[in-house]
N, C-alpha and C. Protein backbone atom coordinates (compact mmCIF):
# COMPACT_ATOMS: atom_id res chain seq x y z
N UNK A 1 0.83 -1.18 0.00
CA UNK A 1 0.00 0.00 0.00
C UNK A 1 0.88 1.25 0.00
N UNK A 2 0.75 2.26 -1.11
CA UNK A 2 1.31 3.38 -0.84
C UNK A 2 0.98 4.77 0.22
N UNK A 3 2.30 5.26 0.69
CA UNK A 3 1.66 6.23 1.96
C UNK A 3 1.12 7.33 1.14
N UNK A 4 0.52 8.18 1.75
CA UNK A 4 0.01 9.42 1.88
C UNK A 4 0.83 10.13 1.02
N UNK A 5 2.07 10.48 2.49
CA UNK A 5 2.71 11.39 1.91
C UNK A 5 4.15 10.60 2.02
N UNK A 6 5.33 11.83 1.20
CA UNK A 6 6.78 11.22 0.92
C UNK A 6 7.07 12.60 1.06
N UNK A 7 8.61 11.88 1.49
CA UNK A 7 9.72 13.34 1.74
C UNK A 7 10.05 13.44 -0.10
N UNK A 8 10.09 14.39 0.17
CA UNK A 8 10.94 15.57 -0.92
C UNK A 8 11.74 14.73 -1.73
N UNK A 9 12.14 14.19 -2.89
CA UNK A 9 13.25 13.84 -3.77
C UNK A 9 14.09 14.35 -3.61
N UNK A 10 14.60 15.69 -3.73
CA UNK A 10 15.36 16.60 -3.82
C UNK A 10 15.56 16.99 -2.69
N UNK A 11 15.16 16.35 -1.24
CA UNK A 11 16.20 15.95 0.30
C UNK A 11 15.53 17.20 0.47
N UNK A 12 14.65 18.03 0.31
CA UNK A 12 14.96 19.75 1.08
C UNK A 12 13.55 19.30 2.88
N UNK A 13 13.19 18.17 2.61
CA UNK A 13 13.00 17.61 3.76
C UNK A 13 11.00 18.05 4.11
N UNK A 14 10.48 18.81 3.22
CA UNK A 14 9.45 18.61 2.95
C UNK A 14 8.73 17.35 2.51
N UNK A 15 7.19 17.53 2.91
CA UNK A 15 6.25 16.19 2.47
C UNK A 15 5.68 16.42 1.49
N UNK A 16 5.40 15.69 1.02
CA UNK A 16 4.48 16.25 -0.61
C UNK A 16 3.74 14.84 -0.54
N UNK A 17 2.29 15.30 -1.01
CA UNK A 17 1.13 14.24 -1.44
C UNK A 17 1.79 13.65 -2.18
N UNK A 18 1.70 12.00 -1.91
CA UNK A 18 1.51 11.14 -2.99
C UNK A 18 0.20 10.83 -3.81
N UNK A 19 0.32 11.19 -5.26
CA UNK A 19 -1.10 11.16 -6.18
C UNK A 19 -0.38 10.12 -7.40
N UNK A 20 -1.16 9.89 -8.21
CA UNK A 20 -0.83 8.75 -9.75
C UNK A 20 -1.53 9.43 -11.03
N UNK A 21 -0.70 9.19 -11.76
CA UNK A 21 -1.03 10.01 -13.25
C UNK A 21 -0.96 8.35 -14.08
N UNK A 22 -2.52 8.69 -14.68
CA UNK A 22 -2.44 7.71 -15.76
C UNK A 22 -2.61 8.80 -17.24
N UNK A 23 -2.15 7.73 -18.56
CA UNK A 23 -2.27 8.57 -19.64
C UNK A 23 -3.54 8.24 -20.40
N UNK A 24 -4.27 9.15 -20.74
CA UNK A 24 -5.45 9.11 -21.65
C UNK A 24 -4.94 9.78 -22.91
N UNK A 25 -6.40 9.79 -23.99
CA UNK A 25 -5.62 10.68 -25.52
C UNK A 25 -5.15 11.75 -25.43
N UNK A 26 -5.61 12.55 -24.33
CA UNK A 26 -5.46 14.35 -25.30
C UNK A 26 -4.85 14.73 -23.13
N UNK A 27 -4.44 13.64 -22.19
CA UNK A 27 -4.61 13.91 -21.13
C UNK A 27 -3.82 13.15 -20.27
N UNK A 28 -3.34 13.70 -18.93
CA UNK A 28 -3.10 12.80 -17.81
C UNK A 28 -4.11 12.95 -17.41
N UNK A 29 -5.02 11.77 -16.55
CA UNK A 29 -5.69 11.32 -15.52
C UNK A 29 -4.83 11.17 -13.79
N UNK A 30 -4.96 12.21 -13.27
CA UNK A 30 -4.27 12.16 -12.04
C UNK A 30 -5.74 12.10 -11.00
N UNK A 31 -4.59 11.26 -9.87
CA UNK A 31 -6.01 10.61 -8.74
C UNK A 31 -5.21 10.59 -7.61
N UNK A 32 -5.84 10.80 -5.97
CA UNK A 32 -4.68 11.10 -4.84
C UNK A 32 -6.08 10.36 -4.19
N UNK A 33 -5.49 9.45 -3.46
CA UNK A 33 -6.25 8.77 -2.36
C UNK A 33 -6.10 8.93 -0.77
N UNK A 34 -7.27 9.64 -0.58
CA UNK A 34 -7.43 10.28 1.05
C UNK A 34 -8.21 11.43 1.16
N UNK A 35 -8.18 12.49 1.65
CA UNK A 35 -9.30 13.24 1.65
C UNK A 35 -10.30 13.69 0.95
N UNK A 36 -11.74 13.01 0.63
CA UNK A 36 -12.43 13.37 -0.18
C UNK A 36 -12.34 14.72 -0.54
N UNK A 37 -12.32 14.85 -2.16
CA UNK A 37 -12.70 16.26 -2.59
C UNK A 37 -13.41 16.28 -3.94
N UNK A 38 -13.46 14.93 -4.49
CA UNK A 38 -14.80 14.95 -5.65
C UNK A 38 -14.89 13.39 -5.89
N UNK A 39 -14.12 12.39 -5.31
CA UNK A 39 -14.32 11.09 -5.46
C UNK A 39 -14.35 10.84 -3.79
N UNK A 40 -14.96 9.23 -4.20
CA UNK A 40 -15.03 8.55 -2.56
C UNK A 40 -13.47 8.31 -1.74
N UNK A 41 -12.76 8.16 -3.10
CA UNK A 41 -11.45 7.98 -2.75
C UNK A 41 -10.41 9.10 -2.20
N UNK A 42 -10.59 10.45 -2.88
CA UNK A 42 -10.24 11.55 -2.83
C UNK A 42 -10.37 12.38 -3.98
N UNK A 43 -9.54 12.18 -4.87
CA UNK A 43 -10.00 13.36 -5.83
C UNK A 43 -9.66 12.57 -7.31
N UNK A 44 -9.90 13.25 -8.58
CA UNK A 44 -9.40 12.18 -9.88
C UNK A 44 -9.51 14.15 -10.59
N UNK A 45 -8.63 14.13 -11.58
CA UNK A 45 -8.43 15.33 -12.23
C UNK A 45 -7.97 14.96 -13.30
N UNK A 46 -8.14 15.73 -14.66
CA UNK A 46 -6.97 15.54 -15.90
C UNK A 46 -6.00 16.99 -16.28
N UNK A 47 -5.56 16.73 -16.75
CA UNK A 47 -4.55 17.84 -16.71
C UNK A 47 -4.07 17.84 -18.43
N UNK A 48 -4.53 18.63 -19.39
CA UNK A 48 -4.32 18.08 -20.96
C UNK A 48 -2.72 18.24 -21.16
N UNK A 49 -2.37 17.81 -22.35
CA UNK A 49 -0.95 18.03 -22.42
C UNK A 49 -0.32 19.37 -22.34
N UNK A 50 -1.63 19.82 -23.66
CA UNK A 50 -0.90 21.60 -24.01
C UNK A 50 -0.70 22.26 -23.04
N UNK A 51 -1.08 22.15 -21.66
CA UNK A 51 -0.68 22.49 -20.41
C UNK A 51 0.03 22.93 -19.90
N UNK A 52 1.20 21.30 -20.14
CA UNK A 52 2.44 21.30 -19.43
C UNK A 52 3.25 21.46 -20.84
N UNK A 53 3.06 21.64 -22.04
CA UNK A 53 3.95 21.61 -22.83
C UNK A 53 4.24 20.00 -23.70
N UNK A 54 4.65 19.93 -24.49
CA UNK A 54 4.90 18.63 -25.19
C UNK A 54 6.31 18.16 -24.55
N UNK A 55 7.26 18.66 -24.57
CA UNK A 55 8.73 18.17 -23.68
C UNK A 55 8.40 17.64 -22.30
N UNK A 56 7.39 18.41 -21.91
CA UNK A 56 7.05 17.55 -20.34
C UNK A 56 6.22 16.39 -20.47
N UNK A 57 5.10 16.53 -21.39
CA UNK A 57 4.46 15.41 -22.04
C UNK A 57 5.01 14.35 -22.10
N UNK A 58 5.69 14.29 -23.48
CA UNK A 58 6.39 13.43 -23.86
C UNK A 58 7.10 12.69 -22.83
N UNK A 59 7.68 13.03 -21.76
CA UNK A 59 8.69 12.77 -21.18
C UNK A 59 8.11 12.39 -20.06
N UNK A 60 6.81 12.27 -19.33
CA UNK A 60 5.60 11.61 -18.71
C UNK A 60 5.28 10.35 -19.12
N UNK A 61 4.59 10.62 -20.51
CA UNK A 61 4.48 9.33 -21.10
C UNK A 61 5.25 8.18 -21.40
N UNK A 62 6.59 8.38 -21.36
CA UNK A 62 7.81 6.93 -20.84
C UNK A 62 7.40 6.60 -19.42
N UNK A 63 6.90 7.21 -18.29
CA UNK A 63 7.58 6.67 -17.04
C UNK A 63 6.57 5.60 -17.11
N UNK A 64 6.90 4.66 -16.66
CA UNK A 64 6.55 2.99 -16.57
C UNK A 64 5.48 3.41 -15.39
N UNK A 65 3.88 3.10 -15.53
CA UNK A 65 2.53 2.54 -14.41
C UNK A 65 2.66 1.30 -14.67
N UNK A 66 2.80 1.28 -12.97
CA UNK A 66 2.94 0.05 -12.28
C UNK A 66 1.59 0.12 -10.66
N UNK A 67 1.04 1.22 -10.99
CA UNK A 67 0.21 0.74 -9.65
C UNK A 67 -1.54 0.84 -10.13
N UNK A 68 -2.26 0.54 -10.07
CA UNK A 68 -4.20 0.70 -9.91
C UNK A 68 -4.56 1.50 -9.80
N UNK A 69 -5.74 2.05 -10.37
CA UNK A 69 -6.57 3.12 -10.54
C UNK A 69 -7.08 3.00 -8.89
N UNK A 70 -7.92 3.72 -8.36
CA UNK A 70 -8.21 3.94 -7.44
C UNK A 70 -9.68 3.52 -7.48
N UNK A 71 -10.38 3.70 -8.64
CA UNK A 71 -11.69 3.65 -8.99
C UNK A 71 -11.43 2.57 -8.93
N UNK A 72 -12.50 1.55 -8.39
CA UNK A 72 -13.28 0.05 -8.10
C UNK A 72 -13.38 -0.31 -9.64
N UNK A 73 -12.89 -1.15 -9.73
CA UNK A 73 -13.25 -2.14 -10.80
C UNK A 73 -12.26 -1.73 -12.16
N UNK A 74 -11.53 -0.68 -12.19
CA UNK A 74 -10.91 -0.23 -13.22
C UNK A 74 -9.38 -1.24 -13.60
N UNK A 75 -8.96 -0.98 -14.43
CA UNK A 75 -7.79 -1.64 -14.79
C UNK A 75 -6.47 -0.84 -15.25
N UNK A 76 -6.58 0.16 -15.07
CA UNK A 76 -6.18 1.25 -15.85
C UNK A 76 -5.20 1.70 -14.98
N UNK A 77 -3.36 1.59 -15.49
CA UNK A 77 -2.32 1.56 -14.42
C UNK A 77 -1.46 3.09 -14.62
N UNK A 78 -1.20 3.36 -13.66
CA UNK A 78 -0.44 4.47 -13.59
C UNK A 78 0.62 4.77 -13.09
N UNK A 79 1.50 5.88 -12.70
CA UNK A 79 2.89 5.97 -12.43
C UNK A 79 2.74 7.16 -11.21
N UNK A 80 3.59 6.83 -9.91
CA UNK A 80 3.18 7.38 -8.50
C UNK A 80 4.17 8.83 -9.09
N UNK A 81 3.79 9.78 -8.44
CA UNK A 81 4.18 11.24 -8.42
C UNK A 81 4.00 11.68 -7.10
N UNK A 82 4.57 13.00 -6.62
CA UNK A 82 4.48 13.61 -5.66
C UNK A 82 4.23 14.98 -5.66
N UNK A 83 3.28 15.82 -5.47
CA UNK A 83 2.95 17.01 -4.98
C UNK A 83 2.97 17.69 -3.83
N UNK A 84 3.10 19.32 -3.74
CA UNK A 84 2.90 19.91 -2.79
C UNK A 84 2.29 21.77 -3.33
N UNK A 85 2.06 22.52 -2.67
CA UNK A 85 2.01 23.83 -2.83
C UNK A 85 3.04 24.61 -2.67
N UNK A 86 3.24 25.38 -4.07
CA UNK A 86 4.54 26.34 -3.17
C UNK A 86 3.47 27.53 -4.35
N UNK A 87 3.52 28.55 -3.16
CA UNK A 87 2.79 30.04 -3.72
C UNK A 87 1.28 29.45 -4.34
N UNK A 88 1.69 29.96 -5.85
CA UNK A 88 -0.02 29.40 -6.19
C UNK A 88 0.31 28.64 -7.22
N UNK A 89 1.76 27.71 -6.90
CA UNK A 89 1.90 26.59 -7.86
C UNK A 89 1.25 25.51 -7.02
N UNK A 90 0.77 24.40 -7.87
CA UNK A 90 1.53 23.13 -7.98
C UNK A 90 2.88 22.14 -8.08
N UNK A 91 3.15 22.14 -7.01
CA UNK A 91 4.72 21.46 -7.60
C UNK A 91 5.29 20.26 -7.68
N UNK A 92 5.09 19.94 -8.86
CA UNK A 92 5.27 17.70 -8.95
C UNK A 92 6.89 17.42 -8.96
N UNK A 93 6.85 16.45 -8.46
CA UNK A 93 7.90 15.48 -8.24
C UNK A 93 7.79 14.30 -8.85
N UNK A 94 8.70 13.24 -9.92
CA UNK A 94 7.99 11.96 -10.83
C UNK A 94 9.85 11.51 -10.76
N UNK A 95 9.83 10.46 -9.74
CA UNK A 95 10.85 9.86 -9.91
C UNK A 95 10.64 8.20 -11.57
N UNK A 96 12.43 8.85 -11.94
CA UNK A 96 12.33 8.05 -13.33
C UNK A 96 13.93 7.70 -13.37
N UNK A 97 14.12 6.32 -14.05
CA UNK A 97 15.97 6.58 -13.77
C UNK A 97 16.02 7.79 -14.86
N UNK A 98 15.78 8.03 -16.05
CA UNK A 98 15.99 8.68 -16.98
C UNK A 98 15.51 10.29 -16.89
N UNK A 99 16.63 11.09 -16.13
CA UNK A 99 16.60 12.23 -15.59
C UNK A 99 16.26 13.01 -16.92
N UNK A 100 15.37 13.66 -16.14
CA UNK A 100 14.88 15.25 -17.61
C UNK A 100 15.58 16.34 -16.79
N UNK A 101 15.25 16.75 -16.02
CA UNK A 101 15.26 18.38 -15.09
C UNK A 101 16.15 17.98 -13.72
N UNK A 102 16.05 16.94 -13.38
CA UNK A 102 16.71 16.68 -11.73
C UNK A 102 17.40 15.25 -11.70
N UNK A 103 18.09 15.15 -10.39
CA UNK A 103 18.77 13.59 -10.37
C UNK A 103 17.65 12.74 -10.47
N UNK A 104 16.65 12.88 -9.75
CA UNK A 104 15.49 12.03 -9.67
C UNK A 104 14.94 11.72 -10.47
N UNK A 105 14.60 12.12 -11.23
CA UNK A 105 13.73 12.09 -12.76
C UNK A 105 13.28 14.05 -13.46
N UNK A 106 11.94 14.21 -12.79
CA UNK A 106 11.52 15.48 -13.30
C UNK A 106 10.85 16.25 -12.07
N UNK A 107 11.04 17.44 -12.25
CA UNK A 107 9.88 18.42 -11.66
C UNK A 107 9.35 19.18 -12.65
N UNK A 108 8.42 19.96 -12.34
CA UNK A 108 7.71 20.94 -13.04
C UNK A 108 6.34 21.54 -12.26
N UNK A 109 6.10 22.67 -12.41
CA UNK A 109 5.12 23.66 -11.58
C UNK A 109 3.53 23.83 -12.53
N UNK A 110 2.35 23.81 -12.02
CA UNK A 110 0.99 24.04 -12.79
C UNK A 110 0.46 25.08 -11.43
N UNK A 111 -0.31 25.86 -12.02
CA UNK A 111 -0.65 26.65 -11.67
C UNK A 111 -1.97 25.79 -10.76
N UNK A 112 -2.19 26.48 -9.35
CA UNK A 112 -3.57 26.16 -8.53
C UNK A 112 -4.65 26.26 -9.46
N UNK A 113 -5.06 27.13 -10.44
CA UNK A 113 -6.13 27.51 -10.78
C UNK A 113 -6.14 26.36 -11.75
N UNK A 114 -5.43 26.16 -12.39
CA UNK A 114 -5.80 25.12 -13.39
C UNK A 114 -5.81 23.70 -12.82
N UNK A 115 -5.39 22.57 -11.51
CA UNK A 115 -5.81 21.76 -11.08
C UNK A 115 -6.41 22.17 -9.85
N UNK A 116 -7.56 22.63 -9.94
CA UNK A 116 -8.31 22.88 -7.98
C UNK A 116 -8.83 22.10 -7.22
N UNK A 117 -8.85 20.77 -7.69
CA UNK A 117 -8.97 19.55 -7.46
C UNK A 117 -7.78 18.99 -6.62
N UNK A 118 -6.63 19.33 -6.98
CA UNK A 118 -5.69 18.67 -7.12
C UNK A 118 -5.11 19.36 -5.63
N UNK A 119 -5.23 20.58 -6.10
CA UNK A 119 -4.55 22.19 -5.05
C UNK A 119 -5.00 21.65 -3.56
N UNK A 120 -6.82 21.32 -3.97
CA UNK A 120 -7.40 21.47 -2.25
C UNK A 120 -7.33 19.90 -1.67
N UNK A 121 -7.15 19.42 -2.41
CA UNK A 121 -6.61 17.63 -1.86
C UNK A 121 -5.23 17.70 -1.15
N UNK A 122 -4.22 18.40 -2.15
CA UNK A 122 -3.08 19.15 -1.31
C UNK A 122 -3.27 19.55 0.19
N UNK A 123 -3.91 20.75 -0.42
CA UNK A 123 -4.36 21.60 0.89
C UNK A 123 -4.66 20.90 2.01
N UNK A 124 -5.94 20.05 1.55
CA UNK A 124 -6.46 19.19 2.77
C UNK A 124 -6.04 18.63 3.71
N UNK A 125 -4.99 17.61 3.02
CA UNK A 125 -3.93 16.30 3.45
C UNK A 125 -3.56 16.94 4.52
């Protein structure tokens, strides 16, 4: 079973939500299990590519899902990530051996307003 939360990749000794991004056509499907905020489970959000850009895209869509949808009965596998709030970002964490941005794999920032799903599940935790 995965926890809640995880320290920081990048050691600065903060917790950040653990949530899972699966890939759909035009989308990630991201889902964080624990404080309800629009599922029984906690929350499920998509986030389209043009978003984050195609280089971050792209570079999402390699990391290997290996864990279950959260939704009952689904089959549909995804790859664990880590979030937290800094200002009125979003700020993910996606460990991969195949470093983009950090030793760990990648970071990258989305704005609160565009996942608020995502922000107040944060928040909540």
């Amino acid at each position: 079973m995965l926890k809640a939360k995880a320290k920081s990749l990048a050691d600065t000794g903060r917790n950040y939500s653990v949530i899972r991004f699966s890939v759909r056509d035009n989308c990630f499907h991201i889902q964080g299990k624990g404080v309800s905020v629009n599922r029984d489970y906690g929350f499920a959000e998509d986030l389209e590519f043009n978003v984050i850009g195609s280089e971050i895209a792209n570079y999402l869509m390699k990391v290997p899902r290996y864990v279950m949808s959260l939704y009952p009965g689904s089959v549909v596998e995804y790859f664990i990530a880590q979030a937290v709030i800094n200002d009125n970002m979003v700020h993910f964490q996606v460990p991969h051996f195949d470093k983009f941005n950090r030793d760990y794999g990648i970071s990258f920032n989305i704005s609160k307003s565009t996942l608020p799903s995502v922000a107040s599940f944060i928040e909540k935790s």
